[in-house]
C-alpha atoms as a PDB file:
ATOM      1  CA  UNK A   1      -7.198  79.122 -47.494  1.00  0.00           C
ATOM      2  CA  UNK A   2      -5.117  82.357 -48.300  1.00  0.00           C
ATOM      3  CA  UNK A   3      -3.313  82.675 -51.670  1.00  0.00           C
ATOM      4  CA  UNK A   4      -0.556  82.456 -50.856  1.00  0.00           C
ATOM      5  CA  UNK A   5      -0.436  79.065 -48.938  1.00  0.00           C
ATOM      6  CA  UNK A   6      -1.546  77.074 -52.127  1.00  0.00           C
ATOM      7  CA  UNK A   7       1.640  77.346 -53.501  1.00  0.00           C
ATOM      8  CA  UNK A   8       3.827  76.987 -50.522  1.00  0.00           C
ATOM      9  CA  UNK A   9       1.912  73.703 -50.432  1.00  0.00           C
ATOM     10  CA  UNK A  10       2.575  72.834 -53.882  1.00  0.00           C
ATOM     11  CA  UNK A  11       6.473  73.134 -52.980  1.00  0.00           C
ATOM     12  CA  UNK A  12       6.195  71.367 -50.239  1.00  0.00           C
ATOM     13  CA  UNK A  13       4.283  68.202 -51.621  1.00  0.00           C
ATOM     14  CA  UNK A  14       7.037  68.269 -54.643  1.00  0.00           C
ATOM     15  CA  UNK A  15       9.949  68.706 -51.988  1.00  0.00           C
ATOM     16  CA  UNK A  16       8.357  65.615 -49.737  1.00  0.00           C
ATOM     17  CA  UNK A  17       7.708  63.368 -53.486  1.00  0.00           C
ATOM     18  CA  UNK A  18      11.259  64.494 -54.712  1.00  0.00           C
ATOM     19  CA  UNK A  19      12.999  63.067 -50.961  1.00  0.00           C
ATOM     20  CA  UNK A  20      10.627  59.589 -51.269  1.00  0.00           C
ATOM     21  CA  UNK A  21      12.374  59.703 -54.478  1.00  0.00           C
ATOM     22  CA  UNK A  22      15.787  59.318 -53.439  1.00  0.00           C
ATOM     23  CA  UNK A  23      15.220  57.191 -50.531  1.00  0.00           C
ATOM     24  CA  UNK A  24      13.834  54.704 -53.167  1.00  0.00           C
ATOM     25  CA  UNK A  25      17.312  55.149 -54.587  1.00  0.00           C
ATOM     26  CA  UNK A  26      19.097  54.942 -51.768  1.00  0.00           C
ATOM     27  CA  UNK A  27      17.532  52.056 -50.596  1.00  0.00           C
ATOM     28  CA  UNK A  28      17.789  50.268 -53.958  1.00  0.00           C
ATOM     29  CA  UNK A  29      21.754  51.120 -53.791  1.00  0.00           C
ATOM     30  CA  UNK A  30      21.931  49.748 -50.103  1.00  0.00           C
ATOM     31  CA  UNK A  31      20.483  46.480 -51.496  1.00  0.00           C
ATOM     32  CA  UNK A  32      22.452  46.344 -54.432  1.00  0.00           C
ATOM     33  CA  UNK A  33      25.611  47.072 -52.419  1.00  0.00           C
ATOM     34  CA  UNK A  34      24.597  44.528 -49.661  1.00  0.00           C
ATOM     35  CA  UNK A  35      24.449  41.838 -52.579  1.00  0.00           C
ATOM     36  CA  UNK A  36      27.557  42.518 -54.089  1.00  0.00           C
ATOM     37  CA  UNK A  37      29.392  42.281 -50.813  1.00  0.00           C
ATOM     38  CA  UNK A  38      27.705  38.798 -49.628  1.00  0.00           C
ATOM     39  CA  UNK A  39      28.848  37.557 -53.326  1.00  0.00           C
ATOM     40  CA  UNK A  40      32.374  38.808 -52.698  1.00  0.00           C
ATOM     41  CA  UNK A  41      32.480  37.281 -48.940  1.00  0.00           C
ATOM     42  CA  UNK A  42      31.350  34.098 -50.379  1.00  0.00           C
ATOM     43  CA  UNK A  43      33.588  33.934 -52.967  1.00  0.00           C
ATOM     44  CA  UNK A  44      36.882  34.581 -50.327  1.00  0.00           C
ATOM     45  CA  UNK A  45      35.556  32.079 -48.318  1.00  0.00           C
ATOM     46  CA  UNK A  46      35.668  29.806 -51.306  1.00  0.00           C
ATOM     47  CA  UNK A  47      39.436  30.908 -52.390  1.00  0.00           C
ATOM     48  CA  UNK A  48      40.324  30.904 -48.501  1.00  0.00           C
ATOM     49  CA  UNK A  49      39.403  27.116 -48.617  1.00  0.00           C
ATOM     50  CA  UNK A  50      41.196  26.096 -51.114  1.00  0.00           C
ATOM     51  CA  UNK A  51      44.141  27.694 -50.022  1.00  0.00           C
ATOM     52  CA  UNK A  52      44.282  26.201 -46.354  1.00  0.00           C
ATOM     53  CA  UNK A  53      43.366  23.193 -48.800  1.00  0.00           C
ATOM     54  CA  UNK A  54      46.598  23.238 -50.928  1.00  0.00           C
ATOM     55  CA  UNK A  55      48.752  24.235 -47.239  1.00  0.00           C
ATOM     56  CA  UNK A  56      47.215  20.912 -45.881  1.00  0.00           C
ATOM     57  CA  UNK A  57      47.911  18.786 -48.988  1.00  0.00           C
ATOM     58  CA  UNK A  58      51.961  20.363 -48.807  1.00  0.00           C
ATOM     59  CA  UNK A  59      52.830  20.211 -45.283  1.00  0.00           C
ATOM     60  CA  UNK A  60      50.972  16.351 -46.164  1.00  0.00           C
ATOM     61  CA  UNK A  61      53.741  15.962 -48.691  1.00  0.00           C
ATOM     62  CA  UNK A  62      56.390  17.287 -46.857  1.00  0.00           C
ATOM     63  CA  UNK A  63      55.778  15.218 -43.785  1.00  0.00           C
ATOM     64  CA  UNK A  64      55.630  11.870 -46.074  1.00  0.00           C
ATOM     65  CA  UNK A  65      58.966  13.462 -47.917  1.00  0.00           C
ATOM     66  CA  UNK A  66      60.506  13.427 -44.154  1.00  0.00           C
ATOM     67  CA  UNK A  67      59.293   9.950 -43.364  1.00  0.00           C
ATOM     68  CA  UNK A  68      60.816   8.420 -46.471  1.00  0.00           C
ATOM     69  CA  UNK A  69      63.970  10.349 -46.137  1.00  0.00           C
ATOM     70  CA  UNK A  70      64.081   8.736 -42.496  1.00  0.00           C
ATOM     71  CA  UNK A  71      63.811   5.376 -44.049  1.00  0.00           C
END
């Protein structure tokens, strides 16, 4: 092997070790940021229910407010 390959070598095996690296962290990240958005869409769901729960249980209350006003 010539000289001067051994360390171009040595660079290169640190460059490819430093890039597994980071896609290890940017993999972990992607994860991380995956979970935290299937929490948060879960958790709208949840408020969006109870919303269209408390429009049902009005426009309920309203419509039983019209029928006794008709009495």
């Amino acid at each position: 092997m010539h000289p001067c390959r051994r360390p171009c070598l040595f660079a290169s095996a640190l460059l490819i070790g430093a890039l597994a690296g980071c896609g290890a962290d940017v993999a972990g990240t992607a994860a991380t940021v995956a979970a935290t958005e299937a929490a948060q869409a879960s958790q709208a769901q949840a408020q969006k229910a109870k919303i269209v729960e408390g429009f049902k249980q009005a426009q309920d209350a309203g419509v039983a407010r019209a029928a006794s006003a008709a009495d």
